[in-house]
Protein backbone atom coordinates (compact mmCIF):
# COMPACT_ATOMS: atom_id res chain seq x y z
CA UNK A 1 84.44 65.08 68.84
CA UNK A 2 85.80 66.25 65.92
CA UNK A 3 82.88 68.71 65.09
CA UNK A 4 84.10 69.99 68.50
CA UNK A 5 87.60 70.70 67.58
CA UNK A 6 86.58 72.22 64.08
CA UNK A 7 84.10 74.70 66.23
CA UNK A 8 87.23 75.47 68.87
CA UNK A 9 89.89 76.27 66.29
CA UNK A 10 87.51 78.95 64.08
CA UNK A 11 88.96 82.38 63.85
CA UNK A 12 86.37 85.08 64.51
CA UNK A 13 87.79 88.55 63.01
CA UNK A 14 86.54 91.74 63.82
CA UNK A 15 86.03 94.44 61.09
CA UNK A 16 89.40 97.04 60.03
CA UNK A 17 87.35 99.86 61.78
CA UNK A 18 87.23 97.60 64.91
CA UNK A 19 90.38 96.90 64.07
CA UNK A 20 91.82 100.79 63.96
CA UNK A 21 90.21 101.35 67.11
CA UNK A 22 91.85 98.41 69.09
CA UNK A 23 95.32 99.42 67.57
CA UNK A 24 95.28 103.12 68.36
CA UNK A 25 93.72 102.41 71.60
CA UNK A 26 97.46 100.58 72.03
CA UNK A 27 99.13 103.07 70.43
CA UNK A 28 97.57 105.46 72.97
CA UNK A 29 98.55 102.90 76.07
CA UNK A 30 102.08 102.53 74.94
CA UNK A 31 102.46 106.23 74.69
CA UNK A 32 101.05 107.09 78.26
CA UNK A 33 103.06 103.45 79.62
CA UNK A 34 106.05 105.58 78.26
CA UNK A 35 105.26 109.07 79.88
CA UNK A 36 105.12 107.15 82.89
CA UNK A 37 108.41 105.46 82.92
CA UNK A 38 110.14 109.02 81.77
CA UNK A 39 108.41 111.05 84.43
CA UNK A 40 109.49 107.91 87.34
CA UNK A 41 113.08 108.12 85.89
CA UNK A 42 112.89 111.67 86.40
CA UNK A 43 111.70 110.92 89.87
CA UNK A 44 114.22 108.81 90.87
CA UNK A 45 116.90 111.64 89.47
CA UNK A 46 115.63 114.12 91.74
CA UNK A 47 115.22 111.57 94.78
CA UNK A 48 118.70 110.85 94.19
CA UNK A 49 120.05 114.19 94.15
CA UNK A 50 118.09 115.29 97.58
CA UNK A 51 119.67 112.05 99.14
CA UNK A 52 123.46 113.41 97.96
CA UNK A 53 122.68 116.57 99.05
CA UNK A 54 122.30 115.04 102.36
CA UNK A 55 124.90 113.30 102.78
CA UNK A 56 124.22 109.93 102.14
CA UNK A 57 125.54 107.51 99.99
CA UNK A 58 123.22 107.10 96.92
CA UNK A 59 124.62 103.97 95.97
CA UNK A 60 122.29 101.89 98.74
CA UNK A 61 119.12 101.06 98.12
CA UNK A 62 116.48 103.70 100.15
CA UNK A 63 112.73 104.05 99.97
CA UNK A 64 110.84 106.88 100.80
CA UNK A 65 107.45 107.12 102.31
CA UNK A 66 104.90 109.41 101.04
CA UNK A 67 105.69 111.39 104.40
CA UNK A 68 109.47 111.86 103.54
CA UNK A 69 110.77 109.58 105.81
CA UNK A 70 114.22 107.60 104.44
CA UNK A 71 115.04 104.02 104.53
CA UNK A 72 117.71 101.72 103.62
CA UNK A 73 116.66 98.70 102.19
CA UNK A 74 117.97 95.37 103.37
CA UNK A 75 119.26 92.34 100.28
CA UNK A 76 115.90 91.22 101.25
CA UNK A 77 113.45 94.15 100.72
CA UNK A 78 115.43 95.28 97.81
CA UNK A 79 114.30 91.92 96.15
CA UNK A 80 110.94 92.49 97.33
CA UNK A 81 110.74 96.16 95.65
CA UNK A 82 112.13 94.86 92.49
């Protein structure tokens, strides 16, 4: 049993190349994870502006399909999008 534990608590460790690779591969992610959130903030700006220009009141919750059509979220769909 205690060969067993020994065996399950060794550290296998991958070269600094391997290394690099796995940290700029992250670097890359967070980078793109970042564009993302920037270019949906920048999304929700513009959503927000249409929905003032049309009269409605920006501070409820609305969702709106991929074929433009608006609607107001209830408490409990605005839970579920979140």
């Amino acid at each position: 049993m205690d060969k067993e534990d020994k065996k399950s608590k060794e550290e296998i460790r991958v070269s600094s190349d391997v290394l690099s690779q796995i940290n700029l591969r992250k670097s890359f992610i967070n980078q793109e994870v970042m564009r993302e959130k920037l270019l949906m903030r920048e999304l929700n700006y513009f959503v927000v502006e249409e929905l003032k220009k049309m009269g409605l009141d920006t501070k409820k919750i609305y969702k709106v399909s991929d074929d433009g059509v608006v609607n107001i979220l209830d408490e409990k769909e605005k839970k579920e999008e979140s």
